[in-house]
N, C-alpha and C. Protein backbone atom coordinates (compact mmCIF):
# COMPACT_ATOMS: atom_id res chain seq x y z
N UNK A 1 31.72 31.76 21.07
CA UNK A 1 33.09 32.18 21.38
C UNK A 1 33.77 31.17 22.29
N UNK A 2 33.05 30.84 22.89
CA UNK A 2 33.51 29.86 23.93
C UNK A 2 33.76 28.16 23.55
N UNK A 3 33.06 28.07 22.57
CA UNK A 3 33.53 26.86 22.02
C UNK A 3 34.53 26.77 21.05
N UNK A 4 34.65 28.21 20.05
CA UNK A 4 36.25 28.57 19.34
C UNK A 4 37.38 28.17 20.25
N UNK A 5 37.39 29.14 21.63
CA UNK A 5 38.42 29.40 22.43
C UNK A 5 39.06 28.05 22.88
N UNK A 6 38.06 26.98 22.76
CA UNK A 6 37.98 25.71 23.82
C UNK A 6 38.68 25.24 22.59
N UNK A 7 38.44 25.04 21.38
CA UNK A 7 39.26 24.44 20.43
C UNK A 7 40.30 24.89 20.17
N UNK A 8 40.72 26.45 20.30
CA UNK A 8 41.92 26.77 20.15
C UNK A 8 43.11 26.07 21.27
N UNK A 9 42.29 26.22 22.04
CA UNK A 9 43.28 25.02 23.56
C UNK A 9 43.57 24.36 23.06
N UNK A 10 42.44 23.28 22.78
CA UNK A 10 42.84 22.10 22.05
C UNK A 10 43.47 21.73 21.47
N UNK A 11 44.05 22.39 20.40
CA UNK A 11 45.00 22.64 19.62
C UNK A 11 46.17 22.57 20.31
N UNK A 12 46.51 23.71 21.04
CA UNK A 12 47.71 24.25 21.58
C UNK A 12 47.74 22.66 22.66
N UNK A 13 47.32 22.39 23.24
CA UNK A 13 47.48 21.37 23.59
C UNK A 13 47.93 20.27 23.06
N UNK A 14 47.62 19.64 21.56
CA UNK A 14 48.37 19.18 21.05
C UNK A 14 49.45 19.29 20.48
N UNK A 15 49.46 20.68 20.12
CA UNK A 15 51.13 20.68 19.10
C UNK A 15 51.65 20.64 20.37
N UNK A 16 51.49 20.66 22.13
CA UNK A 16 52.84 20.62 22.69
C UNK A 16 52.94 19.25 23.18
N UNK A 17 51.92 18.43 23.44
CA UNK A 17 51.58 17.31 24.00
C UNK A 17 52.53 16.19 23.03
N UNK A 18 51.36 16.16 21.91
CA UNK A 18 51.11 14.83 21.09
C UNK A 18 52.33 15.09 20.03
N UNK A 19 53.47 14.38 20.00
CA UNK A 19 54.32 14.45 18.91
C UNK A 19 54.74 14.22 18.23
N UNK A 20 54.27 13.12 18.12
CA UNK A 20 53.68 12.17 16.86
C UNK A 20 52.16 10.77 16.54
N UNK A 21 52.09 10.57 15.70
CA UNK A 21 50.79 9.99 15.62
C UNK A 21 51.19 8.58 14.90
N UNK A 22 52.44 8.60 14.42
CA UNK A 22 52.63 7.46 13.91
C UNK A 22 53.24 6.57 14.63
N UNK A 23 53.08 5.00 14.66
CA UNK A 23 53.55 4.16 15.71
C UNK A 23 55.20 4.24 15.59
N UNK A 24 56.09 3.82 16.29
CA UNK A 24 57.66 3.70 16.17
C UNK A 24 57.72 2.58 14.92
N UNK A 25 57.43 1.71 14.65
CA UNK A 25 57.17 0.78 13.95
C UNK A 25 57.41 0.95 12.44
N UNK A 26 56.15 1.42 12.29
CA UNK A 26 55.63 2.49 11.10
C UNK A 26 57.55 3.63 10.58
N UNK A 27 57.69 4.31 11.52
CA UNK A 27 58.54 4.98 11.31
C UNK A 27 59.80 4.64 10.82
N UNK A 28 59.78 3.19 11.27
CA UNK A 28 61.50 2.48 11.16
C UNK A 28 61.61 1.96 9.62
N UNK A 29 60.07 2.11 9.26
CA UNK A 29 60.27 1.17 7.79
C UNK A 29 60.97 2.44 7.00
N UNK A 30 61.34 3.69 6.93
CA UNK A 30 62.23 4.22 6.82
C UNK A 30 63.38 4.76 6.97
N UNK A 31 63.86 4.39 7.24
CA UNK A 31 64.87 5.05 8.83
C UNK A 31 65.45 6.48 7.59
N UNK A 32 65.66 7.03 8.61
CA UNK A 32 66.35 8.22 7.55
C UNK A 32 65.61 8.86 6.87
N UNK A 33 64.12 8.69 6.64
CA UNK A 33 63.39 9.57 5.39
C UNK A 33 63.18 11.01 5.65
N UNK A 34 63.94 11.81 4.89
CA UNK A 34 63.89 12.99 4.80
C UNK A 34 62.26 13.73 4.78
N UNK A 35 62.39 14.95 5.84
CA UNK A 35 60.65 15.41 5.78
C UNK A 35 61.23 16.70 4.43
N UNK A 36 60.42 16.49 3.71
CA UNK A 36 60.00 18.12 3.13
C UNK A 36 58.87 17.97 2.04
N UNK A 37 58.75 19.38 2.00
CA UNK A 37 57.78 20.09 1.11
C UNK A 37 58.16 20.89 0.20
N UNK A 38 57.42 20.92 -1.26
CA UNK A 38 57.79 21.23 -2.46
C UNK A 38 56.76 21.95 -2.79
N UNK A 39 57.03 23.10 -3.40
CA UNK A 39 55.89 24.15 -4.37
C UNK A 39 56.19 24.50 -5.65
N UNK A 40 55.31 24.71 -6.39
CA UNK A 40 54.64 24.43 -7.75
C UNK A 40 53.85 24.97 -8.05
N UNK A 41 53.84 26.32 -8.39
CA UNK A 41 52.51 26.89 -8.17
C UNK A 41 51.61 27.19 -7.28
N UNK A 42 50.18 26.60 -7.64
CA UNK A 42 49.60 26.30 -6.34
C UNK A 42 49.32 24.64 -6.11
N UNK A 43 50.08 23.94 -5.90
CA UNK A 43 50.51 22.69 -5.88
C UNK A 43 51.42 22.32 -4.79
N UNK A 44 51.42 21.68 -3.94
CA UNK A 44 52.24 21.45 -2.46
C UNK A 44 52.23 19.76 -2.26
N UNK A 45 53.61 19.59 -2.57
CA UNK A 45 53.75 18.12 -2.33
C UNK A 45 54.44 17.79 -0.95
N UNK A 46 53.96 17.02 -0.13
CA UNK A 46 54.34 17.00 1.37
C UNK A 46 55.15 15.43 1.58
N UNK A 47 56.58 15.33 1.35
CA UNK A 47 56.63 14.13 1.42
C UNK A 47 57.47 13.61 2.98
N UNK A 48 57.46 12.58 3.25
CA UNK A 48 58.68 12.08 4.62
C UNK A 48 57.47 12.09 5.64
N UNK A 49 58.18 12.29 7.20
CA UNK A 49 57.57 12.48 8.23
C UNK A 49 56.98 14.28 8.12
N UNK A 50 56.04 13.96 9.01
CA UNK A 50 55.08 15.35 8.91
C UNK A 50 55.80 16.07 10.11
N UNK A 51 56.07 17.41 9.88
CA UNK A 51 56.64 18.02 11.31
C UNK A 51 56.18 19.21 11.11
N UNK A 52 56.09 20.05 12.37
CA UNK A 52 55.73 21.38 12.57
C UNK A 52 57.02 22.21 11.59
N UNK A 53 57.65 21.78 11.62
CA UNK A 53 58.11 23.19 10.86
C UNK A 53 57.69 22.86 8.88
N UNK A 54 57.61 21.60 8.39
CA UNK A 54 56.41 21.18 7.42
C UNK A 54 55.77 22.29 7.20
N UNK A 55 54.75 21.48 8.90
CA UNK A 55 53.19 22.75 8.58
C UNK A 55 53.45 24.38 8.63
N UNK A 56 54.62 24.83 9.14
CA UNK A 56 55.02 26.56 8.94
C UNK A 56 55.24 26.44 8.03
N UNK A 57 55.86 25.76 7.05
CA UNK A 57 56.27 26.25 5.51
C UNK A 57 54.92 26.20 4.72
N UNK A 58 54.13 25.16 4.92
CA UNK A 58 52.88 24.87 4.04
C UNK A 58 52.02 26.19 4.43
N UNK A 59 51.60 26.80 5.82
CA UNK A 59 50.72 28.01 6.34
C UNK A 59 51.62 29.40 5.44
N UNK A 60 53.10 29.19 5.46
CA UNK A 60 53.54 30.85 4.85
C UNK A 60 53.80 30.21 3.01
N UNK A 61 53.36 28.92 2.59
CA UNK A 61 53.07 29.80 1.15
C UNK A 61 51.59 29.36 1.13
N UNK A 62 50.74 29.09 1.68
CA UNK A 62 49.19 29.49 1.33
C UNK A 62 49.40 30.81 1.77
N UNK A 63 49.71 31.64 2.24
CA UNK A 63 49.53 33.10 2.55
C UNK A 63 50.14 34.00 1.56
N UNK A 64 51.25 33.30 0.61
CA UNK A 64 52.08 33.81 -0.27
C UNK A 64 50.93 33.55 -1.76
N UNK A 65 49.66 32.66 -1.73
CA UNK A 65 49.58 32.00 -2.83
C UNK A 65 48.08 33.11 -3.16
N UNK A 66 48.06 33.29 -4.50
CA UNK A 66 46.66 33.98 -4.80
C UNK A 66 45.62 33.14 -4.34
N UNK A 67 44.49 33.57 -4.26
CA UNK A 67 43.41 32.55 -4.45
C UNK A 67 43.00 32.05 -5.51
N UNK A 68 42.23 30.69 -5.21
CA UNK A 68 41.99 29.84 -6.22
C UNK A 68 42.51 28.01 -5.62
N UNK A 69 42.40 27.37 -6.58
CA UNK A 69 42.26 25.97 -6.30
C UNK A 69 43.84 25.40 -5.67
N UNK A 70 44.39 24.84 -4.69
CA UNK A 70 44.94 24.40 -4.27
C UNK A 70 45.25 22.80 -4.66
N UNK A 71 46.49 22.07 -4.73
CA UNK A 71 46.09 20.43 -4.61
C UNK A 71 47.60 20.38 -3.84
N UNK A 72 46.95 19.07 -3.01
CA UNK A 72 48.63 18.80 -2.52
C UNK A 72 48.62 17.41 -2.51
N UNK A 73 49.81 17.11 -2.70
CA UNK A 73 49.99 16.01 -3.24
C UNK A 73 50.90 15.36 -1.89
N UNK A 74 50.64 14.23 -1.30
CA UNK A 74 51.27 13.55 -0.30
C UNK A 74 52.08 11.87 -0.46
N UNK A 75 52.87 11.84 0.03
CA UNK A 75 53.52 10.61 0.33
C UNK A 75 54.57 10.61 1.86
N UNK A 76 53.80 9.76 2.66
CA UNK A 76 54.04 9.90 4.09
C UNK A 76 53.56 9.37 4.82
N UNK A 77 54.60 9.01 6.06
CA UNK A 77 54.17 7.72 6.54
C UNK A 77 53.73 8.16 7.51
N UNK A 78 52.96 9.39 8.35
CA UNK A 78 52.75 9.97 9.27
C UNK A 78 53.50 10.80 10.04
N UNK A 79 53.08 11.69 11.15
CA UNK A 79 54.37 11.96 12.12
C UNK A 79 53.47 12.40 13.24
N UNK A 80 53.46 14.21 13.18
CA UNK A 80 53.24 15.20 14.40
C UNK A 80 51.61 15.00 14.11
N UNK A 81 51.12 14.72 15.12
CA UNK A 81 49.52 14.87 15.14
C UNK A 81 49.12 16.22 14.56
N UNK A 82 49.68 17.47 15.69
CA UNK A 82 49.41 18.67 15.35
C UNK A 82 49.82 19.53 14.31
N UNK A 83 50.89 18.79 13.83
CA UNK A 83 51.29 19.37 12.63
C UNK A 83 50.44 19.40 11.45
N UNK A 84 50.04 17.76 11.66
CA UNK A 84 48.98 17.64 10.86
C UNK A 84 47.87 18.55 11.01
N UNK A 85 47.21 18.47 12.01
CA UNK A 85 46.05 19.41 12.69
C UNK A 85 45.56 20.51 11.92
N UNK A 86 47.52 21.42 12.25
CA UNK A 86 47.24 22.93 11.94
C UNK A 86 47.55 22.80 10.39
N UNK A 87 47.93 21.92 9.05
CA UNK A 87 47.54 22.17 8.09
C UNK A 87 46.62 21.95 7.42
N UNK A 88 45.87 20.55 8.27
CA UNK A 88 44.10 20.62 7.88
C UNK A 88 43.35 21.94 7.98
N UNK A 89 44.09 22.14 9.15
CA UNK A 89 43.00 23.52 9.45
C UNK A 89 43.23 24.76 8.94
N UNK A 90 44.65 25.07 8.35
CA UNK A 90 44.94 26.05 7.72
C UNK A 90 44.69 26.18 6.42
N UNK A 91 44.32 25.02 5.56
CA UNK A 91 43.67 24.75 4.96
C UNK A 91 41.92 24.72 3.90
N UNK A 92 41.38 23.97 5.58
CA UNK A 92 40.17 23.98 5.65
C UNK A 92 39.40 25.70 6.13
N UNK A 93 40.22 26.80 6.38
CA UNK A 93 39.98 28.21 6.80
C UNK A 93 40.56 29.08 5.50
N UNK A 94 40.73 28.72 4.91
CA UNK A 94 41.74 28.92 3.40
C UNK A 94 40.44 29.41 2.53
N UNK A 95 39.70 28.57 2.59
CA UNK A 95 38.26 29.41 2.15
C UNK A 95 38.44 29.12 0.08
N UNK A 96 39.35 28.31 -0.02
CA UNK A 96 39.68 27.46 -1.26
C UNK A 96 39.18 26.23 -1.39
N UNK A 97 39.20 26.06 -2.85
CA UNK A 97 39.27 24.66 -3.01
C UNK A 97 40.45 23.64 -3.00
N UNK A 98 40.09 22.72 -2.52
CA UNK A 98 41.44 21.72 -2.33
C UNK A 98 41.32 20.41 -2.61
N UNK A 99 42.07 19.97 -3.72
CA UNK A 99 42.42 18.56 -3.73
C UNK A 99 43.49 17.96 -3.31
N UNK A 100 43.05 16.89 -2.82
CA UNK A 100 44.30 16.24 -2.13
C UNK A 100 44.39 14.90 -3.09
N UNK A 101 45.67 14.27 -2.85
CA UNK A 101 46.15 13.37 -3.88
C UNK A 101 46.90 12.43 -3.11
N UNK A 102 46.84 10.92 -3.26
CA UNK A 102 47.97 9.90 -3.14
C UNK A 102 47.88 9.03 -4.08
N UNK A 103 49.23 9.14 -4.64
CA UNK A 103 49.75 8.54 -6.15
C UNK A 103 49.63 6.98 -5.81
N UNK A 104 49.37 6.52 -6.94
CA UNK A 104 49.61 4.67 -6.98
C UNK A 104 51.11 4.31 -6.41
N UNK A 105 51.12 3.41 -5.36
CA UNK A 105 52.33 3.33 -4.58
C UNK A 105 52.77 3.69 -3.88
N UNK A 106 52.34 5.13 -3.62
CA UNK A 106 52.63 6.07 -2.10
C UNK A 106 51.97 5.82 -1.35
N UNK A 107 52.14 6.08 -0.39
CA UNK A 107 51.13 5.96 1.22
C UNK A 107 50.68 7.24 1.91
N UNK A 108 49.64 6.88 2.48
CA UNK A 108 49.33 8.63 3.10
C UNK A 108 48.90 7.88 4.98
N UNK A 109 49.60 7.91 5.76
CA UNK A 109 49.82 6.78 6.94
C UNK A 109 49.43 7.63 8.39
N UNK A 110 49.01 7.11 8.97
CA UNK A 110 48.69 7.87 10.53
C UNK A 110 48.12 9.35 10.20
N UNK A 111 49.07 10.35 10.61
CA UNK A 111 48.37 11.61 10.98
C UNK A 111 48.68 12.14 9.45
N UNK A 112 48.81 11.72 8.25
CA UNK A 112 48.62 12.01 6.95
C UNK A 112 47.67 12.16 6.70
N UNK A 113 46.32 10.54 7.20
CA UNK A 113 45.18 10.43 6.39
C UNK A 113 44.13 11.84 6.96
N UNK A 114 44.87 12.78 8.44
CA UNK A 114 43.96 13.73 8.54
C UNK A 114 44.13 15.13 7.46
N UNK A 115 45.25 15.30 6.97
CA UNK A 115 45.75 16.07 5.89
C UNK A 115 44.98 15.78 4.67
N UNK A 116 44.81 14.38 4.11
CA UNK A 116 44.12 13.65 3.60
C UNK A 116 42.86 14.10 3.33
N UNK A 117 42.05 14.12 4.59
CA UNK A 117 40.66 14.65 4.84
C UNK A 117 40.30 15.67 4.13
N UNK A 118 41.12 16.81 4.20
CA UNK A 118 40.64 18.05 4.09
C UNK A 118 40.21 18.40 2.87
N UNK A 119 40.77 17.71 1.86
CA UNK A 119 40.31 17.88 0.49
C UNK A 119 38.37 17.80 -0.34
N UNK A 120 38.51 18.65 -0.61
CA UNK A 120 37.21 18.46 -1.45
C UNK A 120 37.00 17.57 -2.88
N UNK A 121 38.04 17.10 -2.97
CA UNK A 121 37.93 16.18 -4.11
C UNK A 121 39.41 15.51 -3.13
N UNK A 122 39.42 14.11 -3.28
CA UNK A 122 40.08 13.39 -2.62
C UNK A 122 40.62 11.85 -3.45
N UNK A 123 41.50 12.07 -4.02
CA UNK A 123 41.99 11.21 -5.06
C UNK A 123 43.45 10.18 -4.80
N UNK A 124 43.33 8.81 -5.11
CA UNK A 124 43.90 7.94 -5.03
C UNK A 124 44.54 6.50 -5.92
N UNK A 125 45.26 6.54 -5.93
CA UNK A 125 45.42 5.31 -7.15
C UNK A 125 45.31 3.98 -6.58
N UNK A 126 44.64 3.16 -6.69
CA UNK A 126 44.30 1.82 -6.62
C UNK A 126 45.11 0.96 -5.69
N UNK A 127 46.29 1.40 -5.91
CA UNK A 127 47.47 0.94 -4.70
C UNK A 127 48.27 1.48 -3.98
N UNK A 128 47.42 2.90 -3.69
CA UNK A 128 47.88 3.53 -2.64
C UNK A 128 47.79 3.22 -1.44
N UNK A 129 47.92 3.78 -0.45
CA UNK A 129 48.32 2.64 1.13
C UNK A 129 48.02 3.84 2.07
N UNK A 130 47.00 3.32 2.67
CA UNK A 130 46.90 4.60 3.65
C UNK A 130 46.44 3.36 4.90
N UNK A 131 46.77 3.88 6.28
CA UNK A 131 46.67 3.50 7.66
C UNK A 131 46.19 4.12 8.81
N UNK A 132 45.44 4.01 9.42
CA UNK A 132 44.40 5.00 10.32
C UNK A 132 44.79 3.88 11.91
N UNK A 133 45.04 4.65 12.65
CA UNK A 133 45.58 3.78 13.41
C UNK A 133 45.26 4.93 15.25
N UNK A 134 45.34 4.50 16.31
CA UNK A 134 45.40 5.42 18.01
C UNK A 134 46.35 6.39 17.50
N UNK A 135 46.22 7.48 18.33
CA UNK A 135 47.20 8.51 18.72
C UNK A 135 48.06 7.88 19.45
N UNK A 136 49.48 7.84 19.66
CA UNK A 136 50.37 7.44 20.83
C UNK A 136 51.19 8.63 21.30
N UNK A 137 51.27 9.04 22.77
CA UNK A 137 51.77 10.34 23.21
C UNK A 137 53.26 9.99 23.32
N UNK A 138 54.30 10.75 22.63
CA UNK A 138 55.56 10.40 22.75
C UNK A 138 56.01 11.86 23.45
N UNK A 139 55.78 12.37 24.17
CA UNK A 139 56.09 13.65 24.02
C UNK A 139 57.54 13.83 25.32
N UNK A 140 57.20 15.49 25.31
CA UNK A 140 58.91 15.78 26.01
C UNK A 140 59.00 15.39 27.83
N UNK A 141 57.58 15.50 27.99
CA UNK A 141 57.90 15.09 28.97
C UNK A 141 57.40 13.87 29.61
N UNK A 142 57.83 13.08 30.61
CA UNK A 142 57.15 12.05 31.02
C UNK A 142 55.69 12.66 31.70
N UNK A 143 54.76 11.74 31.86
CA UNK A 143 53.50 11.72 32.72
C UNK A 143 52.80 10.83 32.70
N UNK A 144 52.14 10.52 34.15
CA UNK A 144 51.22 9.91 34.60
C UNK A 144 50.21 9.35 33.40
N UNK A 145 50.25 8.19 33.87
CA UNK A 145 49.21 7.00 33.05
C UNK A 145 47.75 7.75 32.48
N UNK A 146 47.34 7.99 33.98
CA UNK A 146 45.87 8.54 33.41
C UNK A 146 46.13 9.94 32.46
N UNK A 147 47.51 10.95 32.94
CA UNK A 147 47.32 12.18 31.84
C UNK A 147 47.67 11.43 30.58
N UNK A 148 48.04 10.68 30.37
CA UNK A 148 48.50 10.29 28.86
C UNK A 148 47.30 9.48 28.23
N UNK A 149 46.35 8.67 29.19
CA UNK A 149 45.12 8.50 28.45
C UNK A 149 44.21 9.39 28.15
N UNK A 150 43.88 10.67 28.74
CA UNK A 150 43.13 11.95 28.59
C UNK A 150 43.92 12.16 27.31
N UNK A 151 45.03 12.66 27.22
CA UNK A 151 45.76 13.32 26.49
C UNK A 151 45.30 12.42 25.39
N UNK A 152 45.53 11.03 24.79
CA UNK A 152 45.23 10.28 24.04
C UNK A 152 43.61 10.16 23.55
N UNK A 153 42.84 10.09 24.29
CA UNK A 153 41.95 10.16 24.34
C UNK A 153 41.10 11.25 23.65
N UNK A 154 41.51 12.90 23.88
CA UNK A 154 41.18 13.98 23.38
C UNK A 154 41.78 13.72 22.09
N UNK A 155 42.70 13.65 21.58
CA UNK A 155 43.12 13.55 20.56
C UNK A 155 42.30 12.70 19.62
N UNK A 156 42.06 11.77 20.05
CA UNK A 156 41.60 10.60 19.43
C UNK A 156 40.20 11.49 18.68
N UNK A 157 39.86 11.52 19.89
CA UNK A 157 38.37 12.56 19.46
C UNK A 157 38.53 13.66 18.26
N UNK A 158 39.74 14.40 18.44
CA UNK A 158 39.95 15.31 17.09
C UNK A 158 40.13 14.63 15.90
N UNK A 159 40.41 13.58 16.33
CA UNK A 159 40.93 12.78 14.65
C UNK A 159 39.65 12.22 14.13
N UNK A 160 38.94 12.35 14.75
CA UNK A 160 37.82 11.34 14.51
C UNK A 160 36.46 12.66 13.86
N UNK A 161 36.52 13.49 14.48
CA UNK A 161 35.70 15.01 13.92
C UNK A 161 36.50 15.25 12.30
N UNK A 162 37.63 14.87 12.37
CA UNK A 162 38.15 15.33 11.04
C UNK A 162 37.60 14.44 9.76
N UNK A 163 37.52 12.90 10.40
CA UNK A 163 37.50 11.95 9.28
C UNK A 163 35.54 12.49 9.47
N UNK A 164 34.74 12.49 10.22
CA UNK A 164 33.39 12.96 10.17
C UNK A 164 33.02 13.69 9.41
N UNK A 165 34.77 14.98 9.38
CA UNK A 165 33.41 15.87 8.44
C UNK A 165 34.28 15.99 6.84
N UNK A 166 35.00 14.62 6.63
CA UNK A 166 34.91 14.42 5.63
C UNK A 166 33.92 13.30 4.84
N UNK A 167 33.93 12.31 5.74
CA UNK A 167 32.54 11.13 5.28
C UNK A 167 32.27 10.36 6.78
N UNK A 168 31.38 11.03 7.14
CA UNK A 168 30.39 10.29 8.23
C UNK A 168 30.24 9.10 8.80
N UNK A 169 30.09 8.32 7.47
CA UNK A 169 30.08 7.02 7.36
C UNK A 169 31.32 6.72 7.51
N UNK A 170 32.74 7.18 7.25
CA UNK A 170 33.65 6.75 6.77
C UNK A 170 34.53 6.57 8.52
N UNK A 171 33.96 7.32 9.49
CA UNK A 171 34.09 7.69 10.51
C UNK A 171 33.54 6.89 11.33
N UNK A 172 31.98 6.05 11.18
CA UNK A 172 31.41 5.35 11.84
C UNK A 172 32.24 4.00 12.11
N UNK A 173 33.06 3.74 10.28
CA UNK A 173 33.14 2.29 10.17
C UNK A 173 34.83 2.76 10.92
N UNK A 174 35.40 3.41 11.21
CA UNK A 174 36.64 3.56 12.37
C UNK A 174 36.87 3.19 13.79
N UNK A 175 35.59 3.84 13.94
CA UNK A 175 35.17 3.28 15.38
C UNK A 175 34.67 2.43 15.81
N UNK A 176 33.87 1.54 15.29
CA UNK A 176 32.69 0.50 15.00
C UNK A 176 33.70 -1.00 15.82
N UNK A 177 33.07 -1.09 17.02
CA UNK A 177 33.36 -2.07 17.80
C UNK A 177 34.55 -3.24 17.18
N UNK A 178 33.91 -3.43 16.00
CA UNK A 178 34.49 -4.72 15.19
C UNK A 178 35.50 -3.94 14.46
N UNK A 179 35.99 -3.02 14.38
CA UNK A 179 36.58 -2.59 13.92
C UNK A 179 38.13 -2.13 14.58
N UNK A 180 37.35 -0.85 15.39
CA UNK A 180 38.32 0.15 16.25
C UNK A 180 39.79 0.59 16.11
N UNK A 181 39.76 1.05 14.69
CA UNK A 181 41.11 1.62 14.11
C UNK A 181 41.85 2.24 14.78
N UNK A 182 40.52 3.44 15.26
CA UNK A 182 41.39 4.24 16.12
C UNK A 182 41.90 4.05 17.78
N UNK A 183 41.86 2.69 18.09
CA UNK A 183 41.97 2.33 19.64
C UNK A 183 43.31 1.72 19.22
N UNK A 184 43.91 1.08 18.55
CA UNK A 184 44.75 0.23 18.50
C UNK A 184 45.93 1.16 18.22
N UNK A 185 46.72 0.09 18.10
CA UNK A 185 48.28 0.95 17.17
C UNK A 185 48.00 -0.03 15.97
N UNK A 186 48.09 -1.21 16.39
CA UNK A 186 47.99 -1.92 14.71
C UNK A 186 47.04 -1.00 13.36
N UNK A 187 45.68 -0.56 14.47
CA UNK A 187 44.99 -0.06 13.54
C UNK A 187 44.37 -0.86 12.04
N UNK A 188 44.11 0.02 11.22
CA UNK A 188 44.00 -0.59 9.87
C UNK A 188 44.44 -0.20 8.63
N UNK A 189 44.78 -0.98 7.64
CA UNK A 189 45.89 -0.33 6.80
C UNK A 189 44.50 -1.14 5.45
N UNK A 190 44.35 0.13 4.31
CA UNK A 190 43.43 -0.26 3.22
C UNK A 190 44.40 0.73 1.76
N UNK A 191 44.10 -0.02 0.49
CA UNK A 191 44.72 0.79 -0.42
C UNK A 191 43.13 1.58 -0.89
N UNK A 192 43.78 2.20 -1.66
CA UNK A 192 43.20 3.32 -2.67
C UNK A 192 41.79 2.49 -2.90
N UNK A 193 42.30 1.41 -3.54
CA UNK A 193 41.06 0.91 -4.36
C UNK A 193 40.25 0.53 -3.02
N UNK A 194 40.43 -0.31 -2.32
CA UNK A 194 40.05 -0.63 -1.34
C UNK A 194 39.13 0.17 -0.21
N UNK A 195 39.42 1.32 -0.21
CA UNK A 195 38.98 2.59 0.05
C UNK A 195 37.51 3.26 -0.82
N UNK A 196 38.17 2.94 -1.96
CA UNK A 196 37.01 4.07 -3.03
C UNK A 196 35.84 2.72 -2.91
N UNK A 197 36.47 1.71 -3.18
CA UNK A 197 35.03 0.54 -3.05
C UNK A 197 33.74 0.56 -1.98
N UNK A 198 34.46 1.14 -0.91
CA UNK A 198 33.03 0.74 0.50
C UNK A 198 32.14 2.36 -0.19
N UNK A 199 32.18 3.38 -0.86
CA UNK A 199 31.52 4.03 -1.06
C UNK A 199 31.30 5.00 -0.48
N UNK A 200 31.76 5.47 0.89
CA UNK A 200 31.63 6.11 1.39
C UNK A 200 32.02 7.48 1.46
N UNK A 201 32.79 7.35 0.63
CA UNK A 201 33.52 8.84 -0.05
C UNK A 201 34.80 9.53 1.16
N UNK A 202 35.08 8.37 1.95
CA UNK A 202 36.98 9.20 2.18
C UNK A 202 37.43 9.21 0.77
N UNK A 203 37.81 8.31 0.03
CA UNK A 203 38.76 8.24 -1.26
C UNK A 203 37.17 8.93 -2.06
N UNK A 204 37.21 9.90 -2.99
CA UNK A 204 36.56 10.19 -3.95
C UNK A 204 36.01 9.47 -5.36
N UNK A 205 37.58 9.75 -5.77
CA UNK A 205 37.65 9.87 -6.75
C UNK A 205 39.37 8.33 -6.67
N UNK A 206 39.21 7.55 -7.61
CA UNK A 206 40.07 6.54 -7.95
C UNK A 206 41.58 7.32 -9.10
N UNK A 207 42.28 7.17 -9.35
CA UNK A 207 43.22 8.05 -9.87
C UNK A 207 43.63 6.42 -11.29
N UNK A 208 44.17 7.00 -12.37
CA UNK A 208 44.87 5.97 -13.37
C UNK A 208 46.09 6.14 -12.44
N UNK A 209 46.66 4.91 -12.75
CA UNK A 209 48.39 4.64 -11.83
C UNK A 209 49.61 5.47 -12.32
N UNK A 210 48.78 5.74 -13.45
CA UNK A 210 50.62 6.59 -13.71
C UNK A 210 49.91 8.11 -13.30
N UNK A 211 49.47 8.59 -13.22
CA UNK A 211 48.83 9.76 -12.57
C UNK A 211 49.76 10.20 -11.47
């Protein structure tokens, strides 16, 4: 119970903290991109920046949706850490199956690739574009150096349990000295194909391009 409760903090701590995951950078290569989400059945396409009110629409139609197989389909350049968070996790408690999808040419970027994760079949087209990159705290209020490295820091750690307990390996090579995706902002940016090649099973399954 006590380790639920400690994660539920956790949580709540981020959706108020962390308020986005994607660098400013990242964000500008759109300026203007509209966030929303589309349903289809049981089919949920999540496109733009990721925002909490996103993840409320995505949590009230899985609650609207029968059971059975889920897929959602993404194109996005990142956003709200926690937004992301709570639809991995609303998700991953969904007690469904779920595929997740990024089409040849779309991107699934920052706090996407944890949305990304959650899928049990995890599919990509060859030149899809995904980027794993630090948490950066933009949030409402100012604070102290060291709370914003804790704050960063914890986070970091959640993102990193997510990509774990989708491929282990896939998690090692993130952190891995020579690497360190998740310390940077540059981070690292790999396509689809590029992805499904090291074997490790983030990308599953490779997708045909017109798919």
């Amino acid at each position: 119970m006590g380790m639920v409760m400690g994660r539920l903090l956790f949580l709540f701590l981020i959706c108020f903290t962390i308020t986005g995951c994607a660098s400013s950078n990242i964000l500008r290569l759109n300026p203007g991109l509209p966030s929303d989400v589309a349903f289809q059945g049981a089919r949920i396409r999540i496109d733009g920046v990721i925002t909490q009110d996103i993840a409320d629409r995505v949590a009230d139609r899985l609650d609207r949706l029968p059971g059975g197989l889920v897929t959602i389909d993404l194109d996005s350049p990142g956003g709200e850490v926690g937004a992301a968070l709570l639809i991995h996790n609303r998700l991953n408690a969904s007690g469904r199956p779920v595929v997740t999808r990024v089409a040849d040419g779309e991107r699934c970027m920052s706090s996407c690739t944890l949305i990304f994760a959650v899928g049990d079949r995890r599919l990509s087209g060859p030149q899809a574009r995904f980027r794993f990159h630090s948490p950066r705290y933009i949030g409402w209020l100012p604070l102290p150096g060291p709370a914003v490295g804790l704050i960063e820091g914890l986070t970091r750690r959640a993102m990193t349990a997510v990509y774990a307990d989708a491929s282990p390996a896939f998690a090692r090579y993130l952190v891995d000295p020579a690497v360190r995706a998740l310390d940077t902002r540059e981070g690292v940016t790999l396509t689809g194909a590029a992805l499904a090649a090291r074997g490790d099973g983030y990308v599953t399954e490779l997708m045909a391009p017109d798919n």
